[in-house]
C-alpha atoms as a PDB file:
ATOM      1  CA  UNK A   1      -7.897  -8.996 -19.197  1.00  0.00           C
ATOM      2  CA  UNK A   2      -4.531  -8.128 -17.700  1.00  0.00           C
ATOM      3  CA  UNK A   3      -4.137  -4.408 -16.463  1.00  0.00           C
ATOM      4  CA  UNK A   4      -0.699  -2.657 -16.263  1.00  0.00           C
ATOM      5  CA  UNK A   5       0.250   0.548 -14.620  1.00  0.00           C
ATOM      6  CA  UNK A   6       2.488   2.804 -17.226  1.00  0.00           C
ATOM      7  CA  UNK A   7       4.254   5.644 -16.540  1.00  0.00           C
ATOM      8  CA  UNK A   8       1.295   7.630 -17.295  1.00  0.00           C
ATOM      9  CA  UNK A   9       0.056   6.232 -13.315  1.00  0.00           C
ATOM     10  CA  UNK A  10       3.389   7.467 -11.946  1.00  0.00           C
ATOM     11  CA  UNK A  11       2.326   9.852  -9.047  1.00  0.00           C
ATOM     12  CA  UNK A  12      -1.739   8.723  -8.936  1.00  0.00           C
ATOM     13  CA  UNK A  13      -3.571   7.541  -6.273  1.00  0.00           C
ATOM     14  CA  UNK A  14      -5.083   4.111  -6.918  1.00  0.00           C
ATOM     15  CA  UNK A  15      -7.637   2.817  -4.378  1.00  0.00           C
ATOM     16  CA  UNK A  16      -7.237  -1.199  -3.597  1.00  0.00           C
ATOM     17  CA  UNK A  17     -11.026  -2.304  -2.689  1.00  0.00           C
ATOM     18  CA  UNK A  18     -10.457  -5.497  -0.122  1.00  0.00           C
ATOM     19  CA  UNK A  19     -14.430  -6.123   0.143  1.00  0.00           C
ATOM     20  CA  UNK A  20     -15.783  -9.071  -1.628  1.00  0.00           C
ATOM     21  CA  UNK A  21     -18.068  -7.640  -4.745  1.00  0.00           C
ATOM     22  CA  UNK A  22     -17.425  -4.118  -3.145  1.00  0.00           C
ATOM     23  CA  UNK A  23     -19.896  -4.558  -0.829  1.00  0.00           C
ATOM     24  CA  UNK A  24     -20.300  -3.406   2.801  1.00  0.00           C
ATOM     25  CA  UNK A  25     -18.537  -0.513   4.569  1.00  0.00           C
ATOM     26  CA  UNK A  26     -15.454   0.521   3.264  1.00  0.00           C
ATOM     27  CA  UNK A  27     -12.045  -1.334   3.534  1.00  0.00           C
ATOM     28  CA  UNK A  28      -9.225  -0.796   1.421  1.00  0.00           C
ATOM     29  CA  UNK A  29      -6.352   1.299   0.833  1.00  0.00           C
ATOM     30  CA  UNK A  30      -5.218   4.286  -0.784  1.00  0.00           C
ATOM     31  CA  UNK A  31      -1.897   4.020  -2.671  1.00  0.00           C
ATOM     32  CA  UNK A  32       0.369   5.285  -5.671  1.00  0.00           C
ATOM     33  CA  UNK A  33       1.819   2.371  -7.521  1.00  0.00           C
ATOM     34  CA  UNK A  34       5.652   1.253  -7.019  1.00  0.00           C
ATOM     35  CA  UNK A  35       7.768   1.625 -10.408  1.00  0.00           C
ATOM     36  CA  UNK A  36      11.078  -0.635 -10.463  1.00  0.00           C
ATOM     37  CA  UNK A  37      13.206   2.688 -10.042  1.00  0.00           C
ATOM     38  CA  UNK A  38      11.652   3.744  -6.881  1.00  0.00           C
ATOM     39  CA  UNK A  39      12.070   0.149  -5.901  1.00  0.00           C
ATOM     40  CA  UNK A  40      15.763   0.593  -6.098  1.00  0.00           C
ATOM     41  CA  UNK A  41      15.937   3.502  -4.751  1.00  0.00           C
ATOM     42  CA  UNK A  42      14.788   2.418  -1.931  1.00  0.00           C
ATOM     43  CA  UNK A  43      16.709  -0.751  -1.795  1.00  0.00           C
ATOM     44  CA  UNK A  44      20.333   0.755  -2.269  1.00  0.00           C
ATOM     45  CA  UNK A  45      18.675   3.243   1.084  1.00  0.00           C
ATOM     46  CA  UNK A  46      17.840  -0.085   2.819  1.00  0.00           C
ATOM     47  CA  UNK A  47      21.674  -1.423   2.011  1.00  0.00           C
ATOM     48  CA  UNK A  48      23.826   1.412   2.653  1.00  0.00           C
ATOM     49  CA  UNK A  49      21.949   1.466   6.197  1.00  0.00           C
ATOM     50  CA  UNK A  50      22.096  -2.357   6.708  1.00  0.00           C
ATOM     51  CA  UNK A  51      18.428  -2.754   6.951  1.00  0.00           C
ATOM     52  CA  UNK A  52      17.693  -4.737   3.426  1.00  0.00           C
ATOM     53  CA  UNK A  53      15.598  -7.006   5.465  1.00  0.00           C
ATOM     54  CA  UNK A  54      13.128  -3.926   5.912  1.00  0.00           C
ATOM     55  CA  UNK A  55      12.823  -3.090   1.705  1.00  0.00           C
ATOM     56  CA  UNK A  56       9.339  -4.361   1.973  1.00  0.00           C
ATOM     57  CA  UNK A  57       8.188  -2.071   4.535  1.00  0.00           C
ATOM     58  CA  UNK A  58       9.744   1.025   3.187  1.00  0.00           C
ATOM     59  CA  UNK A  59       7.683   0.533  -0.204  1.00  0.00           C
ATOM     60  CA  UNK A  60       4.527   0.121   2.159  1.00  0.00           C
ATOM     61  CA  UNK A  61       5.336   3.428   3.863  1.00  0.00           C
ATOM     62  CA  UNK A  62       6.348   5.132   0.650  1.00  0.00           C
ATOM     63  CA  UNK A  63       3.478   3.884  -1.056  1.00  0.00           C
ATOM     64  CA  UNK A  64       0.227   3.732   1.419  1.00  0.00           C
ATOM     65  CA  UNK A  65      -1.780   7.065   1.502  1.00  0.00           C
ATOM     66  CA  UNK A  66      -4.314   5.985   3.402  1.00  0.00           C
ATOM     67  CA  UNK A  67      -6.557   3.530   4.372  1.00  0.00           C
ATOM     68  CA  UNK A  68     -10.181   2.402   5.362  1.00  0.00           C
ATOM     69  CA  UNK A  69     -11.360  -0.432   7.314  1.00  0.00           C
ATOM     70  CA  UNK A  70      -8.444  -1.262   9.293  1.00  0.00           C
ATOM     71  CA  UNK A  71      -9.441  -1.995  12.790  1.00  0.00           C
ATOM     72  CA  UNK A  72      -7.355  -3.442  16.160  1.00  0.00           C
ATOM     73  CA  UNK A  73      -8.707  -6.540  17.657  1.00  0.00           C
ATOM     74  CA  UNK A  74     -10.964  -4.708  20.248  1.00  0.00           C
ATOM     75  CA  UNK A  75     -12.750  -2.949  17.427  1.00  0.00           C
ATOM     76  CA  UNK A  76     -10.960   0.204  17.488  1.00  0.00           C
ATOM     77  CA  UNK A  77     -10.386   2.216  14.896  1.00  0.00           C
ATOM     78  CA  UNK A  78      -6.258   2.491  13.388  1.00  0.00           C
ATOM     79  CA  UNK A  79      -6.088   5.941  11.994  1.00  0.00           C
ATOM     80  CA  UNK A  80      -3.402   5.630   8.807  1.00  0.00           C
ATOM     81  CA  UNK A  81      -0.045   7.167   9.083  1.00  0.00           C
ATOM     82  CA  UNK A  82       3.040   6.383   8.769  1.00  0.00           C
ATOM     83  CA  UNK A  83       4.266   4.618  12.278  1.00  0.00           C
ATOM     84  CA  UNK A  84       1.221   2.849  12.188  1.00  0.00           C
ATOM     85  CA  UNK A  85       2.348   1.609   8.925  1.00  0.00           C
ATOM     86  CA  UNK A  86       4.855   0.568  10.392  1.00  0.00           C
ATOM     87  CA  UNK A  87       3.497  -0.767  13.606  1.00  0.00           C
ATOM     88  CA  UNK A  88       1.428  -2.496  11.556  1.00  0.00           C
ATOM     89  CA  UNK A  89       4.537  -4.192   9.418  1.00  0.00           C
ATOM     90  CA  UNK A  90       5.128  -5.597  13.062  1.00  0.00           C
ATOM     91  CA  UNK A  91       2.135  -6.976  14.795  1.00  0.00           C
ATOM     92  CA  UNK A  92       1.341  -8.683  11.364  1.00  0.00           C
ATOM     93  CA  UNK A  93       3.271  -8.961   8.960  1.00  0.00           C
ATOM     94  CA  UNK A  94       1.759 -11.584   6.859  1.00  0.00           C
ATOM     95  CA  UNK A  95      -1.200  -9.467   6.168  1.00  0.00           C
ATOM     96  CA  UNK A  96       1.084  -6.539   4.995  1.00  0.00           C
ATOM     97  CA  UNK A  97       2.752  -8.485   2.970  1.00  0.00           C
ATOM     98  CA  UNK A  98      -0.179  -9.302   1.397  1.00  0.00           C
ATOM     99  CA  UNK A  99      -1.006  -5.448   0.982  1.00  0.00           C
ATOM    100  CA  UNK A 100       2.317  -4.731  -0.702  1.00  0.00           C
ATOM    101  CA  UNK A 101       1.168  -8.116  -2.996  1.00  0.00           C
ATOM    102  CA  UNK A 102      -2.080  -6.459  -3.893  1.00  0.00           C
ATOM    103  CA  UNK A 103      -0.455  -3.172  -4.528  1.00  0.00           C
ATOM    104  CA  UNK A 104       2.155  -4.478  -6.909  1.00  0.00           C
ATOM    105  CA  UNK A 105      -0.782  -5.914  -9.102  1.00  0.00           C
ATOM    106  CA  UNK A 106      -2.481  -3.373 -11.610  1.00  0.00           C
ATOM    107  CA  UNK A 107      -5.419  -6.047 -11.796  1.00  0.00           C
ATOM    108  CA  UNK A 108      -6.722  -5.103  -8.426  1.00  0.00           C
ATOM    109  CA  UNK A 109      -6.264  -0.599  -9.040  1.00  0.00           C
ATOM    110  CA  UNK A 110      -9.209   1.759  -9.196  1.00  0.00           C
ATOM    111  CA  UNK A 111      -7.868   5.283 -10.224  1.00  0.00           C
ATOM    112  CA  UNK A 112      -8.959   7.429  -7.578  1.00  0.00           C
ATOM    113  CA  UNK A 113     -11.388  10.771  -8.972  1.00  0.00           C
ATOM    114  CA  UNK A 114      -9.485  13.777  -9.843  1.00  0.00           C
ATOM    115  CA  UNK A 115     -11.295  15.736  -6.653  1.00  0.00           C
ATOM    116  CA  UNK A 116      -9.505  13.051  -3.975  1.00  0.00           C
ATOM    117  CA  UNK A 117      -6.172  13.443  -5.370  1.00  0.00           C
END
């Protein structure tokens, strides 16, 4: 069955589980979903500043909360803010991309509880 967010989700924090069954130590992120008129917000931003190639990134960073799981190749933990974002956009971008895909869909959203808002 198809899930949707509604305006009712405007401003919530969804969690995006990336485990397989939801198993294992946590890895996922923490993020409010991205309604068409932020979207365009953001893109006219992007355009008047002559960065429209960068949209996608600027939902990530407006969007992302938080995260869990998301280690650098050495095993170190990233900490979530908003350059790593960002630095993150860089390094690998195909992955992020796929974040900002997950986001998008309702299918994948958990609402977060009330006491982690």
């Amino acid at each position: 069955m198809p899930k949707f967010y509604t305006k009712a989700f405007e401003g919530k924090t969804l969690y995006f589980d990336f485990r397989t069954g939801g198993v294992g130590e946590p890895e996922g992120v923490h993020a409010r979903p991205i309604f068409a008129s932020k979207e365009i917000e953001l893109e006219r931003k992007c355009l008047r500043e002559g960065r429209q190639e960068q949209l996608w990134i600027e939902l990530l960073v407006y969007s992302l909360e938080g995260w869990e799981g998301f280690y650098d190749v050495a095993g170190g933990s990233i900490p979530f803010s908003g350059e790593n974002v960002r630095q993150l956009c860089e390094s690998d971008h195909s992955f992020m991309r796929t974040v900002l895909h997950v986001i998008r869909s309702a299918n994948h959203a958990t609402l977060e509880d009330a006491e982690k808002n």
